[in-house]
C-alpha atoms as a PDB file:
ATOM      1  CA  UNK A   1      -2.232  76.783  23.978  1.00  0.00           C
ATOM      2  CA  UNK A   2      -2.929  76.094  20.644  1.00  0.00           C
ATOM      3  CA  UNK A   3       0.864  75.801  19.597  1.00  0.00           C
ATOM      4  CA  UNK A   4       1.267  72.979  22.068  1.00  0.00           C
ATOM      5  CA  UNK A   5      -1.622  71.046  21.329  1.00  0.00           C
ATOM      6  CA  UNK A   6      -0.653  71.581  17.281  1.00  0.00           C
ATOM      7  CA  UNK A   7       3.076  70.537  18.635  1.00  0.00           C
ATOM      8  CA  UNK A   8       2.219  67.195  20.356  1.00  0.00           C
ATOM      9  CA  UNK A   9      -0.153  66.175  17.764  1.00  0.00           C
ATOM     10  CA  UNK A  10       2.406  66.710  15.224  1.00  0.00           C
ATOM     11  CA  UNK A  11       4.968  65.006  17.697  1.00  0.00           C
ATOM     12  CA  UNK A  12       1.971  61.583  17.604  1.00  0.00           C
ATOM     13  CA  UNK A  13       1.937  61.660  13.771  1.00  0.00           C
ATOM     14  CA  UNK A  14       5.391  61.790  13.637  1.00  0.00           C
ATOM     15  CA  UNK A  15       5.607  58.752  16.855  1.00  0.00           C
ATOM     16  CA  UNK A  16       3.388  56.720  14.572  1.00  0.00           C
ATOM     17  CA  UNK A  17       5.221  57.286  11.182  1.00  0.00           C
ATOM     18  CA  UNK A  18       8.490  56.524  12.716  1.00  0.00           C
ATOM     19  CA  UNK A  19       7.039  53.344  14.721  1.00  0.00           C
ATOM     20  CA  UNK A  20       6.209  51.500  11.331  1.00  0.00           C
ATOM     21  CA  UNK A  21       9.598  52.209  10.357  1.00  0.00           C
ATOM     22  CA  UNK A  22      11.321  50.738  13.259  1.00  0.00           C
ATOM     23  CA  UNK A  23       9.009  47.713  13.738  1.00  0.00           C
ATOM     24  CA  UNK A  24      10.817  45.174  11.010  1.00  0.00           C
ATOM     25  CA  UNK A  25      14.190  46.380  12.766  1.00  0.00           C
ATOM     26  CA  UNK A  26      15.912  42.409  14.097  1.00  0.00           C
ATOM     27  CA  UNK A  27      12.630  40.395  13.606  1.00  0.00           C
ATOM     28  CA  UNK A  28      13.360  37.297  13.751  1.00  0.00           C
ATOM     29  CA  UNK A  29      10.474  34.871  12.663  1.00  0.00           C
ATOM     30  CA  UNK A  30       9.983  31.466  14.917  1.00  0.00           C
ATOM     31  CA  UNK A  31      10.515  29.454  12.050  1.00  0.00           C
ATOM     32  CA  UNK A  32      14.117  31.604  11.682  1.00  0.00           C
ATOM     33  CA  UNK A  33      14.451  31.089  15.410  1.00  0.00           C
ATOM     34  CA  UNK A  34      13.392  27.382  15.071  1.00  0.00           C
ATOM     35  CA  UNK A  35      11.483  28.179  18.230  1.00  0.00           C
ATOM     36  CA  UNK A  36       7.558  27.846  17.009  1.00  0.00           C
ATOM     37  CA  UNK A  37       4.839  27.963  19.420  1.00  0.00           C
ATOM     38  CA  UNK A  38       1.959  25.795  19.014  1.00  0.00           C
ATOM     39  CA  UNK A  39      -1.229  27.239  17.539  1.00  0.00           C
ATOM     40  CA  UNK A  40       0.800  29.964  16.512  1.00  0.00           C
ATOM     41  CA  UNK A  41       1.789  31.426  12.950  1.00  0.00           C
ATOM     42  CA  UNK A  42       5.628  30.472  12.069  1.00  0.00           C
ATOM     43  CA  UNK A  43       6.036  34.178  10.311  1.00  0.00           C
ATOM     44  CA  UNK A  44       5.300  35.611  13.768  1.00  0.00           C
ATOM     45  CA  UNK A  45       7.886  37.074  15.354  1.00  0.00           C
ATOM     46  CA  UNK A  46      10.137  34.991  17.828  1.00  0.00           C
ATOM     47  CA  UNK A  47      11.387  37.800  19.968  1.00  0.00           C
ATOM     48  CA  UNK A  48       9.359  41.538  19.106  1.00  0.00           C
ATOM     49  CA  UNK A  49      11.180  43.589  21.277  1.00  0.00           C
ATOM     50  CA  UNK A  50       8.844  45.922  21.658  1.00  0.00           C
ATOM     51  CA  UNK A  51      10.127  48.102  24.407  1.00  0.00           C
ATOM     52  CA  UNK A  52      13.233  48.568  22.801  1.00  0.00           C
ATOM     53  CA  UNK A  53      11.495  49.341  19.181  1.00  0.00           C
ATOM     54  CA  UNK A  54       9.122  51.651  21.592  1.00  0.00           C
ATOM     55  CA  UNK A  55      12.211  53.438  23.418  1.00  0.00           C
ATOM     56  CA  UNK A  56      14.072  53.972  19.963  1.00  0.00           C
ATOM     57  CA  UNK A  57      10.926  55.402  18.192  1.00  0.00           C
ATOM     58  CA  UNK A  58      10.607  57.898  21.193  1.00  0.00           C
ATOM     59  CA  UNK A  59      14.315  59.389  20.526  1.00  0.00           C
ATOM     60  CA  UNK A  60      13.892  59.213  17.055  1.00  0.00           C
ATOM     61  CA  UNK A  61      10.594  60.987  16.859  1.00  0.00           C
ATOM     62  CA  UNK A  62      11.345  63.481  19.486  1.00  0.00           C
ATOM     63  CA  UNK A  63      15.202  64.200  17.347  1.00  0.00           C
ATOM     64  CA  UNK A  64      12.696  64.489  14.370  1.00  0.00           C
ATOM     65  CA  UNK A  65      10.800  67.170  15.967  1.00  0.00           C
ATOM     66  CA  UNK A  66      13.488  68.993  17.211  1.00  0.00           C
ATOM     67  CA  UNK A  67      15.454  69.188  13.774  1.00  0.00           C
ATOM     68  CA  UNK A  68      11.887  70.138  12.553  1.00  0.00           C
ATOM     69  CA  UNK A  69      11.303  72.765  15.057  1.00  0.00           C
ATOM     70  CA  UNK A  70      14.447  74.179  14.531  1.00  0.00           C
ATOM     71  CA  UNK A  71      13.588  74.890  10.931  1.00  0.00           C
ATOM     72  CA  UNK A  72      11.017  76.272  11.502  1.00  0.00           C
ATOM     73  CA  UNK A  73      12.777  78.484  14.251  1.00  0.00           C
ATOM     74  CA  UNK A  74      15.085  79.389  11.740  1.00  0.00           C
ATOM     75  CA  UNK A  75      12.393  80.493   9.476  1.00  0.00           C
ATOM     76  CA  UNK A  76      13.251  78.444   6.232  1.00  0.00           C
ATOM     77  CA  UNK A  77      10.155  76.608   6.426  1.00  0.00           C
ATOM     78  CA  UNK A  78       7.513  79.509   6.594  1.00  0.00           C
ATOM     79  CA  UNK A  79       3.044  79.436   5.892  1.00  0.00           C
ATOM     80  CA  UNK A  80       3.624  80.654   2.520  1.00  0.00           C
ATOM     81  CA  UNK A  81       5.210  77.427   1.333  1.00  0.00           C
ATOM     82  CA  UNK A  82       2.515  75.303   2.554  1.00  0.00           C
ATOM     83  CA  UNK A  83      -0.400  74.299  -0.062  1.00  0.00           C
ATOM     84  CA  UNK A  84      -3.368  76.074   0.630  1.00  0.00           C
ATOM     85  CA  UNK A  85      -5.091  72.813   1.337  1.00  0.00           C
ATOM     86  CA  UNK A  86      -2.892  72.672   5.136  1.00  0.00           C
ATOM     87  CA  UNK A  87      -3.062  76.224   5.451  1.00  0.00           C
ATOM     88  CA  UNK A  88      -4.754  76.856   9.273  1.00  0.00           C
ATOM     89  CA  UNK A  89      -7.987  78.879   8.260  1.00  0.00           C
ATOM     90  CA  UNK A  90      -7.458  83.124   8.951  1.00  0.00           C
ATOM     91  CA  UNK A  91      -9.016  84.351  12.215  1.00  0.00           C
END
């Protein structure tokens, strides 16, 4: 139980991380657009495209955990080379 809940909060850091990567992916500002809303900031983005950014961040991450799992499957990536610091404490 614990290796899951370790897994999918590894799998949320790694969502997050990869999120703020993808976000400036085809922004368009409304000034670029030439399509400005009223009241509204011209840097903002014209067309976000969130669910797309949202769908592609999903792959990515979960592609990212699997080539990260599989490491670690493979036993390159092993306790001993982690600092100390992010060591889990000895039961």
């Amino acid at each position: 139980m614990k290796s899951v809940v370790l897994g999918v909060a590894i799998y949320f850091v790694i969502w997050w991380m990869v999120l703020f990567a993808v976000l400036p992916w085809g922004v368009k500002s409304q000034e670029e657009a030439g399509e400005i809303t009223q009241g509204s900031d011209p840097g903002a983005p014209a067309h976000p495209l969130l669910r797309h950014k949202a769908i592609a961040t999903t792959v990515i991450s979960a592609l990212l955990m699997l080539i990260g799992y599989a490491i670690w499957a493979a036993g390159l990536i092993n306790a001993n080379l982690l600092p100390v610091a992010l060591m889990p404490p000895a039961n």
